[in-house]
Protein backbone atom coordinates (compact mmCIF):
# COMPACT_ATOMS: atom_id res chain seq x y z
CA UNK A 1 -17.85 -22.17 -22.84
CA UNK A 2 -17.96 -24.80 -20.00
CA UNK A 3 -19.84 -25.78 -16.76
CA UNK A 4 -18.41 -24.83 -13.53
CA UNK A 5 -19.08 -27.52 -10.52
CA UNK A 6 -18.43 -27.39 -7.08
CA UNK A 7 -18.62 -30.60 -4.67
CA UNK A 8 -18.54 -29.63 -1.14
CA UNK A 9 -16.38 -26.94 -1.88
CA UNK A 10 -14.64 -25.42 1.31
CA UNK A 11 -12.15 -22.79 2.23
CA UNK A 12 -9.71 -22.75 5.59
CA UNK A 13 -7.16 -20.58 6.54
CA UNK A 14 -4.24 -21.06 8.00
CA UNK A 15 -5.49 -19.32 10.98
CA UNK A 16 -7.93 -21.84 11.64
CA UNK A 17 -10.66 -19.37 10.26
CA UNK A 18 -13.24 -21.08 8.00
CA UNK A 19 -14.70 -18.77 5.27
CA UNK A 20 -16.67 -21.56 2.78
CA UNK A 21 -18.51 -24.74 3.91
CA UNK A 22 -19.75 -27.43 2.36
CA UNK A 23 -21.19 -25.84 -1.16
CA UNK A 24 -22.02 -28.15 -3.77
CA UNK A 25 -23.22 -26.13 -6.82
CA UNK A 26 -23.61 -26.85 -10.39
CA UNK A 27 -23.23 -24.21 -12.71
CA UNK A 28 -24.27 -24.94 -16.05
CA UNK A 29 -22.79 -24.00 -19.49
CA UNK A 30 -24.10 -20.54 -20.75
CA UNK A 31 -25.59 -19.53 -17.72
CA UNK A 32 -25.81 -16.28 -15.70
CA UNK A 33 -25.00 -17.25 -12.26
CA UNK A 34 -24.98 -14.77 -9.41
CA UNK A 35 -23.45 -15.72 -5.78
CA UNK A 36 -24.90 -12.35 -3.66
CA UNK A 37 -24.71 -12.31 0.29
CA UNK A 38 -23.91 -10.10 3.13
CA UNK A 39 -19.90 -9.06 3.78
CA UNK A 40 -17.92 -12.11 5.22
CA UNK A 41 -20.84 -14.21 3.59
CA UNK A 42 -17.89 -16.12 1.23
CA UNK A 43 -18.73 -14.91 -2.46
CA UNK A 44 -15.71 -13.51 -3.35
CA UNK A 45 -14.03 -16.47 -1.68
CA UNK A 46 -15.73 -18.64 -3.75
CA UNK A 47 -15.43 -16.31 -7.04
CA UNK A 48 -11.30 -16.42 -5.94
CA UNK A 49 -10.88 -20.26 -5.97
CA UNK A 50 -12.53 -20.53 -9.48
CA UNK A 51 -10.74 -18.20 -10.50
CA UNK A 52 -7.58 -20.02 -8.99
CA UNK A 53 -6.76 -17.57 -7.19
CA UNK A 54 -7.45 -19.19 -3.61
CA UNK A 55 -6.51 -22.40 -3.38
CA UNK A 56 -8.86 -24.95 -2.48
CA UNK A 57 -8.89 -26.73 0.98
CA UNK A 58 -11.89 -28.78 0.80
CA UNK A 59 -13.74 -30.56 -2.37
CA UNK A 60 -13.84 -30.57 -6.08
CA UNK A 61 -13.74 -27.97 -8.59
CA UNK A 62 -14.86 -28.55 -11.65
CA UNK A 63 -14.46 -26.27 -15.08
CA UNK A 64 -16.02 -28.33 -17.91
CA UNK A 65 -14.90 -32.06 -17.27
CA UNK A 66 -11.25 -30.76 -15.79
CA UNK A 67 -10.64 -31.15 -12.22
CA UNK A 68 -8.86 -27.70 -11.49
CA UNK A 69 -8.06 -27.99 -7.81
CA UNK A 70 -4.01 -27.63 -8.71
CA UNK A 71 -4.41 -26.16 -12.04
CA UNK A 72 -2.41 -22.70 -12.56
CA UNK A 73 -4.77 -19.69 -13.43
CA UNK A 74 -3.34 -19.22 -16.31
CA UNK A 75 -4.42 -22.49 -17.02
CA UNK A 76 -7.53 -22.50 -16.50
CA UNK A 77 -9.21 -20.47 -19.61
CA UNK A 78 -11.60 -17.80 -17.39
CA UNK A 79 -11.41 -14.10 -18.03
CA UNK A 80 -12.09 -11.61 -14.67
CA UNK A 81 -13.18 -8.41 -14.08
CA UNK A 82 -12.54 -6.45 -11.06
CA UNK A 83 -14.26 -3.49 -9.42
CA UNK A 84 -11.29 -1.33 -9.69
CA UNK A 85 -11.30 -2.21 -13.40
CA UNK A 86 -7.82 -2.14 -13.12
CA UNK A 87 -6.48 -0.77 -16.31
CA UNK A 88 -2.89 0.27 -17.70
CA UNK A 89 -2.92 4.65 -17.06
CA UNK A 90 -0.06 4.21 -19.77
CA UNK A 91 -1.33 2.32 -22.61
CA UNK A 92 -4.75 3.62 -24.52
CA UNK A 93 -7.83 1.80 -24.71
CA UNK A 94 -6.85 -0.65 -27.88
CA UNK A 95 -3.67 -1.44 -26.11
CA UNK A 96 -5.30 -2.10 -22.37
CA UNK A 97 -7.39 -4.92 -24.44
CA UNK A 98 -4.93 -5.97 -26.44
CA UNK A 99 -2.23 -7.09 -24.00
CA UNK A 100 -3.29 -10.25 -23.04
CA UNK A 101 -3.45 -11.42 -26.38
CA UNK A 102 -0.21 -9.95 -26.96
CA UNK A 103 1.50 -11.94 -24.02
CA UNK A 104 0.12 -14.90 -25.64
CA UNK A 105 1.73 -14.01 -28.76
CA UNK A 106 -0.98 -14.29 -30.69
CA UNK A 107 -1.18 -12.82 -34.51
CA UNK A 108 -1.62 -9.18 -34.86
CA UNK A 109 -4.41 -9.52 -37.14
CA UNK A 110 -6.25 -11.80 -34.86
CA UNK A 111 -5.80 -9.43 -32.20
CA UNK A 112 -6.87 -6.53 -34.26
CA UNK A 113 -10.35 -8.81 -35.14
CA UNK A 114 -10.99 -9.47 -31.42
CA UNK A 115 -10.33 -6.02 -30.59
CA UNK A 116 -12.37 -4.32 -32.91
CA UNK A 117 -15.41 -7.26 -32.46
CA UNK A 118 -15.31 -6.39 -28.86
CA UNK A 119 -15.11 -2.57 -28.58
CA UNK A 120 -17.82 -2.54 -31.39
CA UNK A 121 -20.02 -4.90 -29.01
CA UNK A 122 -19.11 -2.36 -26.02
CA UNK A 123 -19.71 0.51 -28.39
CA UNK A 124 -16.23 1.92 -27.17
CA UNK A 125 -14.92 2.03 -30.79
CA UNK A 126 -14.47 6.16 -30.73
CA UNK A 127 -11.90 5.41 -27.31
CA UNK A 128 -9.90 2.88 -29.09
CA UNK A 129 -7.46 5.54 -29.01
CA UNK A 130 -7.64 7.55 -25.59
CA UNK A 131 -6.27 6.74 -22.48
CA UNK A 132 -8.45 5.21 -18.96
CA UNK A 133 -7.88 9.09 -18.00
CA UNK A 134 -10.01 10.65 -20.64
CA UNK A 135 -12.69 8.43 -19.88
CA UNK A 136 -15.82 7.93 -17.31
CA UNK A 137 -16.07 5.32 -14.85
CA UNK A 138 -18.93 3.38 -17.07
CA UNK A 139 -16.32 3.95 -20.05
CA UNK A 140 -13.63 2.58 -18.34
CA UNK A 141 -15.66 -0.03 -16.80
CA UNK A 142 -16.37 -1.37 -20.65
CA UNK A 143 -12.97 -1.38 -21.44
CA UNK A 144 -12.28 -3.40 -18.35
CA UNK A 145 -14.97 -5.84 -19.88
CA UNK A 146 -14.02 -5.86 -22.94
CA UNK A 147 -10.28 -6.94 -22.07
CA UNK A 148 -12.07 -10.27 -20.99
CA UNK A 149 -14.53 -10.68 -23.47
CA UNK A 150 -11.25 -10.22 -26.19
CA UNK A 151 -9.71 -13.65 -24.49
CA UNK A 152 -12.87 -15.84 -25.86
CA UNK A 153 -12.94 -17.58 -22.33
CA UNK A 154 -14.62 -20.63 -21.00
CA UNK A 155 -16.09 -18.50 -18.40
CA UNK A 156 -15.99 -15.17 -16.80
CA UNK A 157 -15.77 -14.30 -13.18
CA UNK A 158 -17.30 -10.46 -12.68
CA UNK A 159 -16.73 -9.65 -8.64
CA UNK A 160 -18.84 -6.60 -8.10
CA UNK A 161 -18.01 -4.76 -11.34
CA UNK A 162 -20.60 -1.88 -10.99
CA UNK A 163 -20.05 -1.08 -7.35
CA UNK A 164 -17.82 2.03 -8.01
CA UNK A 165 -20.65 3.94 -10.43
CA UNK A 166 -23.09 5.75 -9.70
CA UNK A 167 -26.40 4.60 -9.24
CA UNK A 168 -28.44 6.25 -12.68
CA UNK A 169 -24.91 4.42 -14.41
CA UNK A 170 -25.27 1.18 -12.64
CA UNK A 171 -28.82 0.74 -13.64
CA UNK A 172 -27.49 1.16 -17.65
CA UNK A 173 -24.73 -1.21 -16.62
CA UNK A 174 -26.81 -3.31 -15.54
CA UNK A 175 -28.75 -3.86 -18.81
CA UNK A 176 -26.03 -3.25 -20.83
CA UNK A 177 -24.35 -6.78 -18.97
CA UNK A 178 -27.65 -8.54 -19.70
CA UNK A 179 -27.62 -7.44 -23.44
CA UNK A 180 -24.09 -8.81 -23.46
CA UNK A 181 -24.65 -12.27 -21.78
CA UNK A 182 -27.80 -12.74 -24.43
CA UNK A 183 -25.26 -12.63 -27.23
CA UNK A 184 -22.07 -14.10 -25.97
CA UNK A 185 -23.75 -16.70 -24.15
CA UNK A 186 -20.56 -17.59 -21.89
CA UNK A 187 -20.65 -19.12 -18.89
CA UNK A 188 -21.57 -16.03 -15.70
CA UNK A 189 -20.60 -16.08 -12.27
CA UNK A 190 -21.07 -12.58 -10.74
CA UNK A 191 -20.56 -11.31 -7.31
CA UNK A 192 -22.18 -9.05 -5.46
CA UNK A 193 -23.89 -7.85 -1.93
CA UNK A 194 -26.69 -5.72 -4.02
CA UNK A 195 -29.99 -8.10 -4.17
CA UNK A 196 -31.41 -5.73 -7.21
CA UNK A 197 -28.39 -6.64 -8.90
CA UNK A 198 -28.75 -10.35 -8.13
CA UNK A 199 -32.64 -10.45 -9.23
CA UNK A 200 -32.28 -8.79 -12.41
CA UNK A 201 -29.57 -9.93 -13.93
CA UNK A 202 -29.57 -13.72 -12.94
CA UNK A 203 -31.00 -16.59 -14.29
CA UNK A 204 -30.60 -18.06 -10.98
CA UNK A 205 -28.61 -16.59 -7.76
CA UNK A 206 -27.50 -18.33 -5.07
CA UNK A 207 -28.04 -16.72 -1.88
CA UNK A 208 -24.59 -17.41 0.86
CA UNK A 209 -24.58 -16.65 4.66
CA UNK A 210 -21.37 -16.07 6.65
CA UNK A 211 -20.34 -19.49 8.10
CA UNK A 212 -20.77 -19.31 12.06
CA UNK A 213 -19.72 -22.24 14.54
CA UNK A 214 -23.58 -23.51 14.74
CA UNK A 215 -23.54 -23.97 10.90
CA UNK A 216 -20.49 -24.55 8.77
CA UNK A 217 -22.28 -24.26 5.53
CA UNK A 218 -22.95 -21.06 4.02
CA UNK A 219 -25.14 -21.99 0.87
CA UNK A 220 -29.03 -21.19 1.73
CA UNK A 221 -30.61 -21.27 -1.19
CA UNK A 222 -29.77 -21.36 -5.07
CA UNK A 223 -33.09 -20.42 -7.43
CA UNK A 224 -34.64 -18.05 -9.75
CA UNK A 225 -35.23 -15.11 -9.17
CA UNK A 226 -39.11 -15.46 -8.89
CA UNK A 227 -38.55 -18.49 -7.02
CA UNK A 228 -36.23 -16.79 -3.73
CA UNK A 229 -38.63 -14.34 -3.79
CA UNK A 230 -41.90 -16.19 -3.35
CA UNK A 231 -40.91 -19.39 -1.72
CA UNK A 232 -37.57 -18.70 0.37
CA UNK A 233 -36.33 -22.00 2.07
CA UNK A 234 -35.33 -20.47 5.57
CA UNK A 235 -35.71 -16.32 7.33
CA UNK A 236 -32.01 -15.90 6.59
CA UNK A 237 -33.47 -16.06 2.21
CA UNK A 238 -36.52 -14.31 3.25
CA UNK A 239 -34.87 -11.27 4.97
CA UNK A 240 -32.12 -10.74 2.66
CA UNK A 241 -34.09 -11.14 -0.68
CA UNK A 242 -36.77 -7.92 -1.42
CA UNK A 243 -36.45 -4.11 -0.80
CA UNK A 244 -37.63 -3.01 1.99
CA UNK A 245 -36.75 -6.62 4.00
CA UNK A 246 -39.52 -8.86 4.92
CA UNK A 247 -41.71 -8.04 7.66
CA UNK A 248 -41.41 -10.91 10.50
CA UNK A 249 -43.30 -11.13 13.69
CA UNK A 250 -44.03 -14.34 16.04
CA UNK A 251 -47.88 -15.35 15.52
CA UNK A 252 -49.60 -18.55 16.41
CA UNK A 253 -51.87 -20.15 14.40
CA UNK A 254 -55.95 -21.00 15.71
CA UNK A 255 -58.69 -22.33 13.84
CA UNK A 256 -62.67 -22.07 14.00
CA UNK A 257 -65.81 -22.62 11.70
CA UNK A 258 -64.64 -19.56 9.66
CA UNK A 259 -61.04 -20.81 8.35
CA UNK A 260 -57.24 -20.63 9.79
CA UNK A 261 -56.21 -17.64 11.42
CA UNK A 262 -52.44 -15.89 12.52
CA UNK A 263 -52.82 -14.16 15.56
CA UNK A 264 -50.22 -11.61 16.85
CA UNK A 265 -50.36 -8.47 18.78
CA UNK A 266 -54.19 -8.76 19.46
CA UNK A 267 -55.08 -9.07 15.80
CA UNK A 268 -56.20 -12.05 13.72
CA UNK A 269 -55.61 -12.22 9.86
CA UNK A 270 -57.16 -14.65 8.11
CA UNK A 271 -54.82 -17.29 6.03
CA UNK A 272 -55.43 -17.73 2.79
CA UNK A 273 -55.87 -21.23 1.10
CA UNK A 274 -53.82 -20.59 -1.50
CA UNK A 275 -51.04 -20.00 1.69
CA UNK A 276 -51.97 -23.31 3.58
CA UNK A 277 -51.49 -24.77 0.17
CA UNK A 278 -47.84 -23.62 -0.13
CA UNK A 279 -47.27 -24.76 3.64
CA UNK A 280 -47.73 -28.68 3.39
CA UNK A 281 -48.45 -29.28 7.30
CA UNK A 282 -49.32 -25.99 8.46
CA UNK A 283 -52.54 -26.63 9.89
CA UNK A 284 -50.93 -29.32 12.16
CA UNK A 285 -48.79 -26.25 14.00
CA UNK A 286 -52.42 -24.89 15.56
CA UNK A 287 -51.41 -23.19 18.62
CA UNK A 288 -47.60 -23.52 18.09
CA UNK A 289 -45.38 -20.15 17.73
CA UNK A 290 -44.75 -20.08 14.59
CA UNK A 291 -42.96 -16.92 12.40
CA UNK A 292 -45.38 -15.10 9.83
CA UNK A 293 -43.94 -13.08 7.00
CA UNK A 294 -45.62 -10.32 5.22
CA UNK A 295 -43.97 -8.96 2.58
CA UNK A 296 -44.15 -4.55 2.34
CA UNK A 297 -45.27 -5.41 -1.22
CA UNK A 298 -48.23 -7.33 0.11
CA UNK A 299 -49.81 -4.78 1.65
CA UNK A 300 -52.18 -1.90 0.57
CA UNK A 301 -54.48 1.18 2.08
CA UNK A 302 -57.40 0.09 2.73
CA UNK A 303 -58.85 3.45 0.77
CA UNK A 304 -58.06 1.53 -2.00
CA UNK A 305 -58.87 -1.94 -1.75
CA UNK A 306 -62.34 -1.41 0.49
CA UNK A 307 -63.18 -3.03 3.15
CA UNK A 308 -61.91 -6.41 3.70
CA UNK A 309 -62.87 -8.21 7.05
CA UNK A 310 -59.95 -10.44 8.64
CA UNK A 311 -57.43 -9.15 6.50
CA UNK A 312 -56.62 -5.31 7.98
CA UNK A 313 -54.49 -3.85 10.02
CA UNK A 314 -54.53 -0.47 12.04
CA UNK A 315 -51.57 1.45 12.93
CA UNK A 316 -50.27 4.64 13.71
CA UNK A 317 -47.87 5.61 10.84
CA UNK A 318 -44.24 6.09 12.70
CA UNK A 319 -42.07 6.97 9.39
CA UNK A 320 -44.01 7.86 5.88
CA UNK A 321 -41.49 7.73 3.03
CA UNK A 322 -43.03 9.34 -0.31
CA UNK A 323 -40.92 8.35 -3.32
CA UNK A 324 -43.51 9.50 -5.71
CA UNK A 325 -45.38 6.55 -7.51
CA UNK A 326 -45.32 4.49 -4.25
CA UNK A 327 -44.79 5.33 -0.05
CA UNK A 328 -43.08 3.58 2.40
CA UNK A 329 -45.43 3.07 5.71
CA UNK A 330 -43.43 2.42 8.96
CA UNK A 331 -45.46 1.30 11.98
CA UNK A 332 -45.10 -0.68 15.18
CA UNK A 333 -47.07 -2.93 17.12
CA UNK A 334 -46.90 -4.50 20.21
CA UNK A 335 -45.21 -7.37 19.80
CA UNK A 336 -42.04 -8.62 20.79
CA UNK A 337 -39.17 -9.02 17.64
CA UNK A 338 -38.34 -11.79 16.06
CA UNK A 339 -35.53 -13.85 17.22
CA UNK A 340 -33.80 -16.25 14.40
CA UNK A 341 -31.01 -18.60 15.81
CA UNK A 342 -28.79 -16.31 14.43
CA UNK A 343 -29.33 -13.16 16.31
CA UNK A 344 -29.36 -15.43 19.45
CA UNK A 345 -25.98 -16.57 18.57
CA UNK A 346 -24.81 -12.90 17.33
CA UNK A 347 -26.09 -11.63 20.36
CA UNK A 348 -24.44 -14.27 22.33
CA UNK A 349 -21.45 -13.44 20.78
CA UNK A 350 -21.36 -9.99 21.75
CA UNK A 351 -22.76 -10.15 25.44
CA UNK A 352 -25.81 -9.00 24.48
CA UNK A 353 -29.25 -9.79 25.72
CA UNK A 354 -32.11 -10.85 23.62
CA UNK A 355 -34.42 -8.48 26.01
CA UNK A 356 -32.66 -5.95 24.18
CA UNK A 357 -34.41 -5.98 21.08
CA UNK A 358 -36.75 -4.13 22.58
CA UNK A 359 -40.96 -4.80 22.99
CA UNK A 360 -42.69 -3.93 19.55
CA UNK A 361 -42.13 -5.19 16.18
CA UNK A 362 -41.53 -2.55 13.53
CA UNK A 363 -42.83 -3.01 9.97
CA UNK A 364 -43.12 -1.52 6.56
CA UNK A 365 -46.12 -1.56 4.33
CA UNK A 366 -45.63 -0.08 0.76
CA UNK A 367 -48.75 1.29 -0.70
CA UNK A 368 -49.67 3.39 -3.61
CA UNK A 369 -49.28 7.60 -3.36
CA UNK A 370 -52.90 7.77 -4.13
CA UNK A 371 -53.55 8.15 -0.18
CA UNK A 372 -51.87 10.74 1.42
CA UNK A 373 -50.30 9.38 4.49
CA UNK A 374 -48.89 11.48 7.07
CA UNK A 375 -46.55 11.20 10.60
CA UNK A 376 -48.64 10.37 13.43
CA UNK A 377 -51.38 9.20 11.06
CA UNK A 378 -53.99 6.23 11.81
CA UNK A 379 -53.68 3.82 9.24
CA UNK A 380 -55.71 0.69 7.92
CA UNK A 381 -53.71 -1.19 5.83
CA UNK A 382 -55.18 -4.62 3.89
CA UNK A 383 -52.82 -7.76 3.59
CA UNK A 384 -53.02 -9.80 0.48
CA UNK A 385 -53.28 -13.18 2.83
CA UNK A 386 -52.01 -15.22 -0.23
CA UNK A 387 -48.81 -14.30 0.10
CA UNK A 388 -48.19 -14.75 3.57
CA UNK A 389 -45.07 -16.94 4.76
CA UNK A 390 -44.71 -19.04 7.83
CA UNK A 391 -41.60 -20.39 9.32
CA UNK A 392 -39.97 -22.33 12.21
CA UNK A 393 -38.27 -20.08 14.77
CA UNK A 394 -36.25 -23.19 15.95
CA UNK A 395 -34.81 -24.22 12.99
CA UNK A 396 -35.39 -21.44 10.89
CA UNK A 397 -36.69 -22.80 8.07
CA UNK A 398 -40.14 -22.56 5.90
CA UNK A 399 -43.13 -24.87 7.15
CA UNK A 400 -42.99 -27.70 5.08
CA UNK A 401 -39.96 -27.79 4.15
CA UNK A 402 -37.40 -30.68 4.90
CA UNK A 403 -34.98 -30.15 7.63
C-alpha cells in the first residue's frame, strides 16, 4: 500500500485545451478516496495520469515516496478497473484473473493461492470455471475486481465501475466495495459523477468542477462526507452535493429587537444562532444581497411540526412527488433565480441572457407522507433555521470563509 500525492497537478493538450488545474491533493495510505464531479469536470483525467496513462503536463505525482511523472505503468504497482470490466470472452473466470500474474511469470502455485484468496473474498469461487458469457453484469463486474485485487497492488484506481448495473445491483455493489476496502485496506481512488456513490462509500471525496477561462483550477472542495454536506466551501459544493440539489434564492439580511432575519420574496425567516455561529461575519452583511440555502431535507409540513412563527413558508404545491416513506414538494415564489458566476459566464458563452432565467425561484421541500399533499395545493412548510447556508453571489463562496 502507498500514499498517492499530487502538487499542482495539471493536464494540457496539445490543442491548447486545459482539462486539470492546479490540484494539490494528498491521498493517504489505506484510504478510500473518491474524485466525483460533473462530465468534463477532470476525474477521469486525473484517475488516467495516476494511473500513467496520461502523461503529466504540470506538477508532481507522487505514489509512496516515488516521483512517477515518467515512470511506465507497468511500473508503477496500481491495479485498475474499468466500467466495461473488460474481460477475455475466451478464457474462463480463473484464467481472466490469472493472466496478469501469468505475464509476470510468476509460480503457478502462487497464482493458484491469489486466485483462490480472491474469488473466495468475491464469493465467485462456483465461476472459477465459466466463461464472462455465462455470467451477470455484477458477476462479471467481481471478476473484473478480482483480476486487480490478485496483483497485491500499491493502490487501485476504480473509474466508475458500477455505472453499467442496474440500480437494485449497484446499491449491493456498493456495499459489497465497502466490505472489501475494510479488509484489504489498499489505498482507493474511485471515480464517479454519482454523489450517492461518492457519500457512501468515501472516507473523504473530493468534489472537481470543469476548468473554465475565469478559473483554471478545478478542485472545490476535498472532505468527509458529513463535512461537504453541512459546511460546503462555495454554491458550486453546495449544489452538486445532496439529492434533490440545494435550494438557492437571493435574500438580504435585516435585523431588529427580535433577532436576524433573511428576507426574500416578501417573507422573513428567522436565522438561527446556531447559523450565525457557523457564518463568522454574517451579521456585518445587514442589508447586503447575500445567497441563502435551504436544504429540501430541512424542511417539514407544518401539520407536523406545529406552529412555528418566523420560520414558515406558504406555497402553492407546483409538482408533489410521493415515493412512499417521504414526498417531494415543488413550489415557486416570486423571486428572481440565482445567478452564480458561473451561469453568467455559461450564459455568456452561449449568447444567452441572464433575463432568461426567468422571474420566480423554484424549490423543493421534502417532507414526510404523513400529510397528503396534492397539485395545486396550499402549503405551509417549516424550515429548520439551523441549517440554513449563506453565501457570496460575487465570489461564490460561503460567508466566512477565506477568499
Amino acid at each position: 500500500m502507498a500514499s498517492i500525492t499530487m502538487t499542482k497537478l495539471g493536464k494540457i493538450y496539445p490543442d491548447g485545451t486545459r482539462a486539470v488545474g492546479d490540484v494539490d491533493l494528498e491521498i493517504v495510505d489505506g484510504e478510500f478516496l473518491v474524485l466525483v464531479g460533473p462530465s468534463g469536470c477532470g476525474k477521469s483525467t486525473i484517475l488516467r495520469m495516476i494511473a500513467g496513462l496520461e502523461e503529466i503536463s504540470e506538477g508532481e505525482m507522487y505514489i509512496g515516496e516515488t516521483l512517477v511523472n515518467d515512470v511506465q505503468p507497468k511500473d508503477r504497482d496500481i491495479a485498475m478497473v474499468f466500467q466495461n470490466y473488460a474481460l477475455y470472452p475466451h478464457m474462463t473466470v480463473y484464467d481472466n484473473m490469472a493472466f496478469g500474474l501469468k505475464l509476470r511469470k510468476m509460480d503457478k502455485a502462487d497464482i493458484d493461492r491469489r486466485v483462490k484468496e480472491a474469488a473466495a473474498v468475491l464469493e465467485i469461487t462456483e465461476f472459477l470455471d465459466r466463461k464472462p458469457k455465462a455470467l451477470s453484469g455484477g458477476q462479471r463486474q467481481r471478476v473484473a475486481m478480482g483480476r486487480a485485487i490478485v496483483r497485491e497492488p500499491k493502490a487501485f484506481l476504480m473509474d466508475e465501475p458500477l455505472s453499467n448495473l442496474d440500480a437494485k445491483l449497484r446499491v449491493q455493489m456498493r456495499t459489497e466495495l465497502s466490505e472489501l476496502h475494510h479488509r484489504l485496506k489498499t489505498t482507493t481512488v474511485y471515480v464517479t459523477h454519482d454523489q450517492i456513490e461518492a457519500m457512501t462509500l468515501g472516507h473523504r471525496v473530493a468534489v472537481l468542477k470543469p476548468v473554465t477561462a475565469a478559473r483554471p483550477d478545478n478542485l472545490s472542495q476535498v472532505a468527509s462526507p458529513g463535512e461537504l454536506y453541512s459546511n460546503p466551501v462555495n454554491m458550486f459544493v453546495a449544489g452538486f452535493i445532496g439529492s434533490p440539489a440545494m435550494n438557492m434564492v437571493n435574500a438580504t439580511l435585516e435585523q431588529d429587537a427580535t433577532g436576524l432575519y433573511a428576507k426574500f420574496a416578501g417573507l422573513r425567516l428567522l436565522v438561527d444562532q446556531v447559523a450565525i455561529d457557523r457564518h463568522p461575519g454574517l451579521v456585518e452583511r445587514l442589508g447586503e444581497q447575500l445567497v441563502l440555502g435551504i436544504r429540501p431535507g430541512n424542511f417539514e409540513a407544518e401539520a407536523i411540526t406545529g406552529p412555528a412563527p418566523d420560520r414558515t413558508i406558504t406555497a402553492t404545491v407546483t409538482v408533489a412527488e410521493m415515493l412512499g416513506y417521504e414526498t417531494f414538494v415543488h413550489f415557486e415564489l416570486e423571486q428572481p433565480p440565482v445567478v452564480t458566476p458561473d451561469i453568467e459566464e455559461l450564459l455568456a458563452d452561449t449568447g444567452a441572457d441572464v433575463s432568461s432565467l426567468g422571474d420566480t425561484t423554484k424549490f423543493t421541500a421534502r417532507v414526510t407522507s404523513d400529510v397528503p399533499v396534492s397539485l395545486g395545493q396550499e402549503l405551509t412548510v417549516t424550515v429548520d433555521t439551523t441549517k440554513l447556508h449563506f453565501f457570496d453571489p460575487a465570489t461564490g463562496l460561503r460567508v466566512g470563509t477565506a477568499v
